[in-house]
C-alpha atoms as a PDB file:
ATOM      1  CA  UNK A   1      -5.796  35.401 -58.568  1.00  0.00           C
ATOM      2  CA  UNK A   2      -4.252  37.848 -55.774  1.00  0.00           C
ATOM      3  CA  UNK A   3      -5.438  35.684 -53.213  1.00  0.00           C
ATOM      4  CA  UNK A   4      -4.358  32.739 -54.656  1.00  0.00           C
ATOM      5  CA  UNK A   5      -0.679  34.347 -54.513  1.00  0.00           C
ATOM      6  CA  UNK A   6      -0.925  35.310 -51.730  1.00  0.00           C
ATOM      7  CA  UNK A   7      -1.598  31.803 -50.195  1.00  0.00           C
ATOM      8  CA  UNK A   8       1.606  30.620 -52.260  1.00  0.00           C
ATOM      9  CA  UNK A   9       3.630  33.345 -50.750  1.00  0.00           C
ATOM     10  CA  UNK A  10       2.916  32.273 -47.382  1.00  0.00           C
ATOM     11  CA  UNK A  11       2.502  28.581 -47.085  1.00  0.00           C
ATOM     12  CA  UNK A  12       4.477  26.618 -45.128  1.00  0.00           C
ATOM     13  CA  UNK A  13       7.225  24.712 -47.522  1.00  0.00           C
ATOM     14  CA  UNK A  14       6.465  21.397 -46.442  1.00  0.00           C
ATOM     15  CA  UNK A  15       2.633  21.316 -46.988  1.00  0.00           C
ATOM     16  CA  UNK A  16       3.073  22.631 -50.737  1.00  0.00           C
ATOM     17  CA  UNK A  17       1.783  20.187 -53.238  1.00  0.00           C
ATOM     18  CA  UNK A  18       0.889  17.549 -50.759  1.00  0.00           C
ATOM     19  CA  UNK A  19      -2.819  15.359 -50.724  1.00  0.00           C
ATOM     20  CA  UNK A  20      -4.409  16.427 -47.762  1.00  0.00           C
ATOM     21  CA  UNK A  21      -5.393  12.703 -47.265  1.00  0.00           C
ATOM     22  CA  UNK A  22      -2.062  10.740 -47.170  1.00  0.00           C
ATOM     23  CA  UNK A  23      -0.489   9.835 -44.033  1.00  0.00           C
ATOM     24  CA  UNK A  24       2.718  11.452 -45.036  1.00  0.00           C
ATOM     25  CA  UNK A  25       1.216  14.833 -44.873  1.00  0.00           C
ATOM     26  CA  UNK A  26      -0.223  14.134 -41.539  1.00  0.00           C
ATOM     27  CA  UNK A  27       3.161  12.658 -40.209  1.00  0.00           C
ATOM     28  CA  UNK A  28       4.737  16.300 -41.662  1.00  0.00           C
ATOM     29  CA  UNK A  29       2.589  18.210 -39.389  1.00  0.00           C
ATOM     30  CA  UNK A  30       4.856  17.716 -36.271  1.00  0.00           C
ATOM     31  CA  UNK A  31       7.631  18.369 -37.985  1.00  0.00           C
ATOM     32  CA  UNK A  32       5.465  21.792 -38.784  1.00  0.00           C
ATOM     33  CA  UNK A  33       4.504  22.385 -35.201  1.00  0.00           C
ATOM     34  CA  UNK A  34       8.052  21.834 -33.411  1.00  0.00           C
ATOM     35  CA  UNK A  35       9.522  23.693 -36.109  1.00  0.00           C
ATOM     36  CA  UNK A  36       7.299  26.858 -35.314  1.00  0.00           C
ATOM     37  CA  UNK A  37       7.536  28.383 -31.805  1.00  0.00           C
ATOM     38  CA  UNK A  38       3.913  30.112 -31.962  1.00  0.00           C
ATOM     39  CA  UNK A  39       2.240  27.401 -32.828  1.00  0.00           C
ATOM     40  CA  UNK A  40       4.081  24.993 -30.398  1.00  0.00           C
ATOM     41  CA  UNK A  41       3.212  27.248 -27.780  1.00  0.00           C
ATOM     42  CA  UNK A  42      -0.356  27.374 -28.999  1.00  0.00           C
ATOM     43  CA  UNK A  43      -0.357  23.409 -28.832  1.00  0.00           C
ATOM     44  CA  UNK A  44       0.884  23.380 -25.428  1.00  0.00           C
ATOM     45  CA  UNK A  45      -1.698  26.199 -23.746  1.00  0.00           C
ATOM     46  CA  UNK A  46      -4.699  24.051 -25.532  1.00  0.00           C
ATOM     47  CA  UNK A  47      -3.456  21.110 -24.225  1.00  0.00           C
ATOM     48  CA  UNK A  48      -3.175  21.917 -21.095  1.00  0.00           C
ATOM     49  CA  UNK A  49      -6.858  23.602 -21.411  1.00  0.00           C
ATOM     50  CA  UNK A  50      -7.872  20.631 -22.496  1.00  0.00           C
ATOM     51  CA  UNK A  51      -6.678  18.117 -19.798  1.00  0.00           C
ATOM     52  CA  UNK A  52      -8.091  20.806 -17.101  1.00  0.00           C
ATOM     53  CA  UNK A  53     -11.812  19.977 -18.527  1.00  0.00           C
ATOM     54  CA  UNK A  54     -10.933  16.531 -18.012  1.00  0.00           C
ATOM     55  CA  UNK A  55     -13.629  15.161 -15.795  1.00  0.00           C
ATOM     56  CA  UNK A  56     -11.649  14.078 -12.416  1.00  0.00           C
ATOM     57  CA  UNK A  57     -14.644  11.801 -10.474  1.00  0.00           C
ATOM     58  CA  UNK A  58     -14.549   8.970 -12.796  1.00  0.00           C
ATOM     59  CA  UNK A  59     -11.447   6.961 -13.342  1.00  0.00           C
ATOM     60  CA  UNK A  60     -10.218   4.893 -16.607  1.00  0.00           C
ATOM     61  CA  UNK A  61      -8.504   5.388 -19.738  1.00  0.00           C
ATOM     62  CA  UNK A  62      -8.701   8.799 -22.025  1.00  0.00           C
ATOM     63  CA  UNK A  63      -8.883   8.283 -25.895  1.00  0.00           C
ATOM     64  CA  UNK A  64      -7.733  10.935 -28.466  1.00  0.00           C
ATOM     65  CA  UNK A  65      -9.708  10.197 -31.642  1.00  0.00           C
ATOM     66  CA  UNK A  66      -7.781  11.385 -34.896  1.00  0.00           C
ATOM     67  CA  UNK A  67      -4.415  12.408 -32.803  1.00  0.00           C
ATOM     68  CA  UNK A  68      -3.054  13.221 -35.921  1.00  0.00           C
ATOM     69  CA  UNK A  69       1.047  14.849 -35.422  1.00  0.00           C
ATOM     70  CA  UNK A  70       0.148  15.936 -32.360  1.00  0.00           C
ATOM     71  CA  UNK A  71       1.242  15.456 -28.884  1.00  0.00           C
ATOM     72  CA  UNK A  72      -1.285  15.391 -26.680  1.00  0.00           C
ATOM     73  CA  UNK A  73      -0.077  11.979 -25.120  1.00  0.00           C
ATOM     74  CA  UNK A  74       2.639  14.192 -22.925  1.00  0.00           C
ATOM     75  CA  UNK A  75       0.095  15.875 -20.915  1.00  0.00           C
ATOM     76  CA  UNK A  76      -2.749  13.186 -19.954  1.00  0.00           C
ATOM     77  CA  UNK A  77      -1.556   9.816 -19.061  1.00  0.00           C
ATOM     78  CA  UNK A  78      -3.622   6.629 -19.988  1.00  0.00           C
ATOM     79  CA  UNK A  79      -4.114   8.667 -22.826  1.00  0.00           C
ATOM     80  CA  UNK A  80      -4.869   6.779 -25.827  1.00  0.00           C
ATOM     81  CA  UNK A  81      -3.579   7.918 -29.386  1.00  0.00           C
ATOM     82  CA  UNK A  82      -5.764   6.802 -32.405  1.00  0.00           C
ATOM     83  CA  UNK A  83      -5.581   7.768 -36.087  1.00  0.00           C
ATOM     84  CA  UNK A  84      -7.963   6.579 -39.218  1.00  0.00           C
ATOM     85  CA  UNK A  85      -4.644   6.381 -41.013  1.00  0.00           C
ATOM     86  CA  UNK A  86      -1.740   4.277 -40.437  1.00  0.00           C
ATOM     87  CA  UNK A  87       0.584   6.692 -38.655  1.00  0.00           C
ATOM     88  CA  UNK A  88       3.982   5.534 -36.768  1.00  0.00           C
ATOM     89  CA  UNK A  89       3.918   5.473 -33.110  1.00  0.00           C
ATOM     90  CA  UNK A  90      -0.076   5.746 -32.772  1.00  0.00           C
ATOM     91  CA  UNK A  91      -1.587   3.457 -30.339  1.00  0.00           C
ATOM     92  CA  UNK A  92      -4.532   2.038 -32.362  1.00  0.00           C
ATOM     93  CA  UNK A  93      -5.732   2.703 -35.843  1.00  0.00           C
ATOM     94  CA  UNK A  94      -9.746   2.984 -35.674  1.00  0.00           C
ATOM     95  CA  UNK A  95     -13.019   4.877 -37.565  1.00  0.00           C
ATOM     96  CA  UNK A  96     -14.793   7.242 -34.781  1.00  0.00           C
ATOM     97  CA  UNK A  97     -18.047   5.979 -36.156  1.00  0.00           C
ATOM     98  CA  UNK A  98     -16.868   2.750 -34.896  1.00  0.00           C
ATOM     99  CA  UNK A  99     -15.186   2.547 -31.599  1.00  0.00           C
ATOM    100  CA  UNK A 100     -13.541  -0.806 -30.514  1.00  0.00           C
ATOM    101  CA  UNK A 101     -13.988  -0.643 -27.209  1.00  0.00           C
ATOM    102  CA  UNK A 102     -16.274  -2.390 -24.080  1.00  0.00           C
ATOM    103  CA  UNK A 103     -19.137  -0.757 -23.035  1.00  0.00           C
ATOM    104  CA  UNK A 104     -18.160   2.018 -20.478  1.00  0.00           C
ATOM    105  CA  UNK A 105     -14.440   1.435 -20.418  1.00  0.00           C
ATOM    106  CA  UNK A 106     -13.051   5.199 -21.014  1.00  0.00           C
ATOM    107  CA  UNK A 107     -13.305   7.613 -18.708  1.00  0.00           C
ATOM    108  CA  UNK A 108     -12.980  10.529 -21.983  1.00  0.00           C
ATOM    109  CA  UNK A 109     -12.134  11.322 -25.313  1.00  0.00           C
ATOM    110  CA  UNK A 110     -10.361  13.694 -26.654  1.00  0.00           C
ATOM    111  CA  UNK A 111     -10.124  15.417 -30.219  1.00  0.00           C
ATOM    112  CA  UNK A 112      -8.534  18.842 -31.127  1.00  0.00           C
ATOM    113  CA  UNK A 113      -9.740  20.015 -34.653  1.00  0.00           C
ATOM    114  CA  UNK A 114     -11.189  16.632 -35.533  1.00  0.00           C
ATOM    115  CA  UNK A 115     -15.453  16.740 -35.098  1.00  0.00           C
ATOM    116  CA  UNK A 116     -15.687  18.981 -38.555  1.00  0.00           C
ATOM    117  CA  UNK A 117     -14.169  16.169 -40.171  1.00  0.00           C
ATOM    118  CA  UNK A 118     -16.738  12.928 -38.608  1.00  0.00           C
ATOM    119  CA  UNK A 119     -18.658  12.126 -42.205  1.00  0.00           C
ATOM    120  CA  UNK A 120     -21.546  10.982 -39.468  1.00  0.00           C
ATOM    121  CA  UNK A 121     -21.645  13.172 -35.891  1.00  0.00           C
ATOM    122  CA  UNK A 122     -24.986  10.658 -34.659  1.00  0.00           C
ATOM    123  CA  UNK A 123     -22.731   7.349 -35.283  1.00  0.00           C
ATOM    124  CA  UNK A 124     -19.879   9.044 -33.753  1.00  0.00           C
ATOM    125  CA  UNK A 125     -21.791  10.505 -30.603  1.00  0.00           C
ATOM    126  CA  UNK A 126     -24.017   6.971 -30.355  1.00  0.00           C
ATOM    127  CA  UNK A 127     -20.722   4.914 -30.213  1.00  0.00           C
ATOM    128  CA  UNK A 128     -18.912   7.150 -28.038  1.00  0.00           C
ATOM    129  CA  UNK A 129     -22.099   7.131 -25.310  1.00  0.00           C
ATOM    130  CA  UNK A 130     -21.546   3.158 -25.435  1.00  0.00           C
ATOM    131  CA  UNK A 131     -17.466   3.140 -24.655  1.00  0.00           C
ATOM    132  CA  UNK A 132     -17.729   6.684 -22.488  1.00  0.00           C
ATOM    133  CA  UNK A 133     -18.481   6.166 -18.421  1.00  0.00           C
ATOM    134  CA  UNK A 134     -21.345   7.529 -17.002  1.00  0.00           C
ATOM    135  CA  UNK A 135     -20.131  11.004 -15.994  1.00  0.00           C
ATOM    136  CA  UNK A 136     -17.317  10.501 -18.632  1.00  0.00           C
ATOM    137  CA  UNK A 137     -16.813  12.884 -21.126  1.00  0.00           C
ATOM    138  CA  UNK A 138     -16.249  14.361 -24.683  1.00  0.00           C
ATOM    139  CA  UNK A 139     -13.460  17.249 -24.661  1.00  0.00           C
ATOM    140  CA  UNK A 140     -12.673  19.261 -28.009  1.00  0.00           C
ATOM    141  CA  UNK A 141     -11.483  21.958 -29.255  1.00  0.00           C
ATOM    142  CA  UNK A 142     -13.336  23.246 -32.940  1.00  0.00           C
ATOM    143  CA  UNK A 143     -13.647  25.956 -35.486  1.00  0.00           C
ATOM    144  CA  UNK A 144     -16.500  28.302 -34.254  1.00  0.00           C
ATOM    145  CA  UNK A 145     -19.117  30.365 -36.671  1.00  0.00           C
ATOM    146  CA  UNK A 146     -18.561  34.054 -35.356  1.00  0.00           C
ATOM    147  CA  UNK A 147     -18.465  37.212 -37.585  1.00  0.00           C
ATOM    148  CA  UNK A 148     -14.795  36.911 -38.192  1.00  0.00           C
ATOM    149  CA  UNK A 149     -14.145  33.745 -38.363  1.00  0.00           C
ATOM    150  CA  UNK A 150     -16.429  33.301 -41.112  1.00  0.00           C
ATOM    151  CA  UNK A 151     -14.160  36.145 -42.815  1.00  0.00           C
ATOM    152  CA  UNK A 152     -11.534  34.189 -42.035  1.00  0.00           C
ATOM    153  CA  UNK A 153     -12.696  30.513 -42.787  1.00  0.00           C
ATOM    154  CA  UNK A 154     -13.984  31.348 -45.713  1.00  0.00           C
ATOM    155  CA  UNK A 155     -11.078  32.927 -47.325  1.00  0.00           C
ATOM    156  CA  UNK A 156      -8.395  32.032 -46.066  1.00  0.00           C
ATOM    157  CA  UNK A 157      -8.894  27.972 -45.220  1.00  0.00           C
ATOM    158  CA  UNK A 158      -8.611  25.101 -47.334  1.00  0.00           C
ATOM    159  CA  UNK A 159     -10.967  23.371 -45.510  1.00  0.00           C
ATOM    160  CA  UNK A 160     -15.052  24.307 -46.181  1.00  0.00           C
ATOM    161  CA  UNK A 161     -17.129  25.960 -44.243  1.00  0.00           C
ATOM    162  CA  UNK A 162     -20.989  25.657 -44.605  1.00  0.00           C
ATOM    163  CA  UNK A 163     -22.931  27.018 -41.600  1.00  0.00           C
ATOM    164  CA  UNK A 164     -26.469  26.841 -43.665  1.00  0.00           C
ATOM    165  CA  UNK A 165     -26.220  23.050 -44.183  1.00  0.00           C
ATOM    166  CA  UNK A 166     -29.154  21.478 -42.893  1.00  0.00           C
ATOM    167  CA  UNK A 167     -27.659  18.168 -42.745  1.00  0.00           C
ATOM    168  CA  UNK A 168     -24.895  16.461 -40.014  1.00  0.00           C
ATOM    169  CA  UNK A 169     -23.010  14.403 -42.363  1.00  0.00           C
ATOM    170  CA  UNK A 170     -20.437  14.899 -44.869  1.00  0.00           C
ATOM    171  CA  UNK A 171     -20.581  12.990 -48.611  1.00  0.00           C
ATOM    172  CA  UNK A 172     -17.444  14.673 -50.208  1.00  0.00           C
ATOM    173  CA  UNK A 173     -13.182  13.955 -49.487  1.00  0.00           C
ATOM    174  CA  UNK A 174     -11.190  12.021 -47.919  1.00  0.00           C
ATOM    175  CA  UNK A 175     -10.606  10.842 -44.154  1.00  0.00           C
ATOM    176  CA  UNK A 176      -8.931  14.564 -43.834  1.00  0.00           C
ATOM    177  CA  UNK A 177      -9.885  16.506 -46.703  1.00  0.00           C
ATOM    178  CA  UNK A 178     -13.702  15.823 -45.928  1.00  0.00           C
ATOM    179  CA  UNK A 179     -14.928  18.348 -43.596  1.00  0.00           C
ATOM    180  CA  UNK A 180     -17.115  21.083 -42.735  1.00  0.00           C
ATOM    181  CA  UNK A 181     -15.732  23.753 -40.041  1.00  0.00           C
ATOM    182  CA  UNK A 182     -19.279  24.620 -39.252  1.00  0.00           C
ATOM    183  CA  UNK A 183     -20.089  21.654 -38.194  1.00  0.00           C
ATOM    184  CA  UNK A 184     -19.894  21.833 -34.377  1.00  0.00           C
ATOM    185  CA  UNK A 185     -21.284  25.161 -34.400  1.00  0.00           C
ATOM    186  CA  UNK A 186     -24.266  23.647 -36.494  1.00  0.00           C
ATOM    187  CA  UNK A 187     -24.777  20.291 -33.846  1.00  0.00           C
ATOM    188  CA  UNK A 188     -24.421  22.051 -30.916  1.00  0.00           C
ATOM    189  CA  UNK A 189     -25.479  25.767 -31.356  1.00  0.00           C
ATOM    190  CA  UNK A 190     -27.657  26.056 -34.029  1.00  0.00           C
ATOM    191  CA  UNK A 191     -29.404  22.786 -33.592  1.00  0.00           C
ATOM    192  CA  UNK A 192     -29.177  22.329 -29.739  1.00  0.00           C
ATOM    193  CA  UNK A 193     -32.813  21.152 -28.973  1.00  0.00           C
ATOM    194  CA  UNK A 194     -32.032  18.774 -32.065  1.00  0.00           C
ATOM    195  CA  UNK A 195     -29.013  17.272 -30.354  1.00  0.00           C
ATOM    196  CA  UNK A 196     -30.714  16.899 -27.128  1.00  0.00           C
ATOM    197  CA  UNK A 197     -33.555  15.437 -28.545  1.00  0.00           C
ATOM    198  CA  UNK A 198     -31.549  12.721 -30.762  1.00  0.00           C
ATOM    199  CA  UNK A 199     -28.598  12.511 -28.626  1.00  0.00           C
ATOM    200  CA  UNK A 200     -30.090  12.040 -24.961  1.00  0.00           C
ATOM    201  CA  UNK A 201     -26.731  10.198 -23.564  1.00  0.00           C
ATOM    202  CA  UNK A 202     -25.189  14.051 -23.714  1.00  0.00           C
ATOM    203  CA  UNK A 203     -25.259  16.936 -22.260  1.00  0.00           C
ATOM    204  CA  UNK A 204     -24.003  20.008 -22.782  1.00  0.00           C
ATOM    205  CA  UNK A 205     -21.566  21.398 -20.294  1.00  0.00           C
ATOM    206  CA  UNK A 206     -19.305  23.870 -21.308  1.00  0.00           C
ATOM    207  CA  UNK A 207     -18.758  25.803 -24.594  1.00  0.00           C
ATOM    208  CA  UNK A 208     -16.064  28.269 -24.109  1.00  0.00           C
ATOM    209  CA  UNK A 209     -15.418  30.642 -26.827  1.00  0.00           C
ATOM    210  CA  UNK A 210     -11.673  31.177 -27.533  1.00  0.00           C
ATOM    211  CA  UNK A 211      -8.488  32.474 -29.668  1.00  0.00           C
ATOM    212  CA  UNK A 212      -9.746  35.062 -32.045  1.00  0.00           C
ATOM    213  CA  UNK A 213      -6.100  35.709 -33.293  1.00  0.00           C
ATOM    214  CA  UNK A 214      -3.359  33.909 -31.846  1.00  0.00           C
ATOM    215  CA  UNK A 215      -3.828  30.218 -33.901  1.00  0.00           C
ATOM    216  CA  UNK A 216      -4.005  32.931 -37.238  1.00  0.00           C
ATOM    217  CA  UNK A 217      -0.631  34.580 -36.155  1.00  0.00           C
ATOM    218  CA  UNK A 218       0.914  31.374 -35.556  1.00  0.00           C
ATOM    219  CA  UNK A 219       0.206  30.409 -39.323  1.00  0.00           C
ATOM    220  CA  UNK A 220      -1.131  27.255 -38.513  1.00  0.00           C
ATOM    221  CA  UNK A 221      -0.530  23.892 -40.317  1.00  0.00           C
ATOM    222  CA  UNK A 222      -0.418  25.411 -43.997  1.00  0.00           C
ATOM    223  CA  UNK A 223       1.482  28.490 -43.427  1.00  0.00           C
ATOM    224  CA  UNK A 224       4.340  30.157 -42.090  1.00  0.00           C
ATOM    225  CA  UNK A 225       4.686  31.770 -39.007  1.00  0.00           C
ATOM    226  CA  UNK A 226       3.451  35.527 -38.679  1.00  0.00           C
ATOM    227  CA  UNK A 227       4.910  35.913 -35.368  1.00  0.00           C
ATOM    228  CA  UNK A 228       8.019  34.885 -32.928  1.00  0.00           C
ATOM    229  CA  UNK A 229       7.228  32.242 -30.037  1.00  0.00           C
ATOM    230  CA  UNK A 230       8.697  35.130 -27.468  1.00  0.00           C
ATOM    231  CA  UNK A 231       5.185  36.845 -28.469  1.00  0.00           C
ATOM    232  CA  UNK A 232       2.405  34.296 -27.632  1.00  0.00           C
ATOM    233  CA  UNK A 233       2.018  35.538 -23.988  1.00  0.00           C
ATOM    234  CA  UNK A 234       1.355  38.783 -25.101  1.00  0.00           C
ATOM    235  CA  UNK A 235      -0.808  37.915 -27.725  1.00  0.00           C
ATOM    236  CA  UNK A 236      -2.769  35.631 -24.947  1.00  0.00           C
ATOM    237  CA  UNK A 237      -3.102  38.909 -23.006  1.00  0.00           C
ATOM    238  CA  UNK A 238      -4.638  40.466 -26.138  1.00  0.00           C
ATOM    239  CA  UNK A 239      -7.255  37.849 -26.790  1.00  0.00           C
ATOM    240  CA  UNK A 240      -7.772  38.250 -22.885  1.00  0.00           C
ATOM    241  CA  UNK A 241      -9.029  41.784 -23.620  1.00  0.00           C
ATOM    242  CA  UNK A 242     -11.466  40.392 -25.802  1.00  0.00           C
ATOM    243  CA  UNK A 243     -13.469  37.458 -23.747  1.00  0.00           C
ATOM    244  CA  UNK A 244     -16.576  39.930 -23.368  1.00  0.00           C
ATOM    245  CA  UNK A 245     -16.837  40.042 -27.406  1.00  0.00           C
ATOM    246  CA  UNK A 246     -15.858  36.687 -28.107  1.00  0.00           C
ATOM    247  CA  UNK A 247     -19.273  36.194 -29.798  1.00  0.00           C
ATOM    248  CA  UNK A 248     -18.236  38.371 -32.608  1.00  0.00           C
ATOM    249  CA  UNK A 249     -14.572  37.634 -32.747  1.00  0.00           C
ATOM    250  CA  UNK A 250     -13.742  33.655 -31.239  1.00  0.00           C
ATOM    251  CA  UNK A 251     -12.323  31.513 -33.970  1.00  0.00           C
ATOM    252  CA  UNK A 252     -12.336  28.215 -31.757  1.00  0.00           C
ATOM    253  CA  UNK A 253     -14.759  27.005 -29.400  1.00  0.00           C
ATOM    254  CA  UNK A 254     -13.973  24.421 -26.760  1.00  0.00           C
ATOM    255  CA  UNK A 255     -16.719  22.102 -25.992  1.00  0.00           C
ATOM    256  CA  UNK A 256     -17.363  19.746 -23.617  1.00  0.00           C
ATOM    257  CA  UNK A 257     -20.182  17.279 -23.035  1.00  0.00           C
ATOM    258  CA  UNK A 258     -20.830  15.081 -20.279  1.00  0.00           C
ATOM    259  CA  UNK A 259     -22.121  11.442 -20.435  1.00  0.00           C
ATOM    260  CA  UNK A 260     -25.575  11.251 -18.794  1.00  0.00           C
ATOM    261  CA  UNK A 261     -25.557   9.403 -15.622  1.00  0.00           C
END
């Protein structure tokens, strides 16, 4: 019951009472993010971490699956938005189990927060190895199982969190509700040698373990902000302090994964 106040106390006024699921709430969410200085901020440095890991030997297209109210088209060009619900201004409304594109036509995709939501990672990952370039890659940036995030994820999120699944897919929600924030850790942590044995068109490059408080402070989607924008830096050199622990105290994970040649 506290908690549950709590939560009410604190969330952001525009998300109250509002289906995760219809396009209005997603179209809200950059209202939500240019309206809060943090998390703008927060938008901008994983943007621009994300565009860094962009792979720069193979040319082509980049396509952000589930783009959501974000603005990721600003800092890649080509960049493709895509949504699996009819949003205004996206460039092409589409299922990431079923990608309408020729075989090896994009040089990337994109996604920030959108894997734990895929109801099937293999039909995702198979499709994506048909439209991807040799050499091309997969760039995202997802919920991580550490010690304190699963304090965190578990009490504090909407969304669930279920790192002793055995399964890949997802049965129960919507397009957005549907999820499971353990779900990268699970394909490509837990069950590594399973990915690499059913997945061979990937490989693991990179997983960089990031931003144990500074997405929290900023109050995310649902709630307010916790802190001023003027702060972000600082808390940036914080998290800084902490990259030899991230292990126990990373809340996001940026993974990237490189089509096999």
């Amino acid at each position: 019951m506290l908690q549950s106040t709590l939560k009410s106390l604190v969330a952001h006024p525009l998300t109250r009472g509002m289906d995760l699921d219809s396009p209005e709430t997603t179209r809200q969410r950059l209202r939500i993010i240019q309206g809060k200085p943090f998390l703008r901020k927060f938008y901008h440095h994983s943007y621009l971490d994300l565009r860094k890991s962009l792979p720069v030997e193979v040319d082509g297209p980049v396509l952000e699956l589930g783009s959501g109210g974000g603005f990721l088209k600003n800092y890649i060009p080509n960049l493709m938005t895509s949504e699996i619900l009819p949003i205004p201004g996206i460039d092409i409304l589409l299922d990431g189990q079923r990608l309408p594109f020729k075989k090896g036509c994009l040089r990337a995709i994109v996604m920030f927060d959108v894997f734990h939501h895929l109801p099937d990672v293999r039909a995702f990952l198979s499709a994506a190895a048909d439209c991807v370039k040799p050499g091309g890659a997969i760039v995202m940036l997802e919920p991580w199982n550490t010690a304190w995030s699963r304090l965190i994820l578990r009490h504090l999120h909407h969304e669930p969190f279920q790192p002793d699944v055995s399964v890949w897919q997802l049965s129960d929600g919507g397009p957005l509700s549907m999820a499971n924030q353990a779900l990268p850790w699970i394909v490509f942590k837990r069950d590594q040698k399973k990915m690499k044995q059913q997945c061979p068109q990937w490989h693991i490059g990179k997983i960089e373990l990031k931003y144990p408080f500074s997405y929290l402070l900023s109050g995310g989607l649902a709630y307010r902000s916790f802190m001023p924008g003027f702060l972000f830096g600082f808390w940036r050199v914080i998290e800084n302090c902490f990259q030899p622990w991230m292990q126990t105290w990373a809340m996001f994970a940026k993974i990237v994964l490189y089509r096999q040649r």
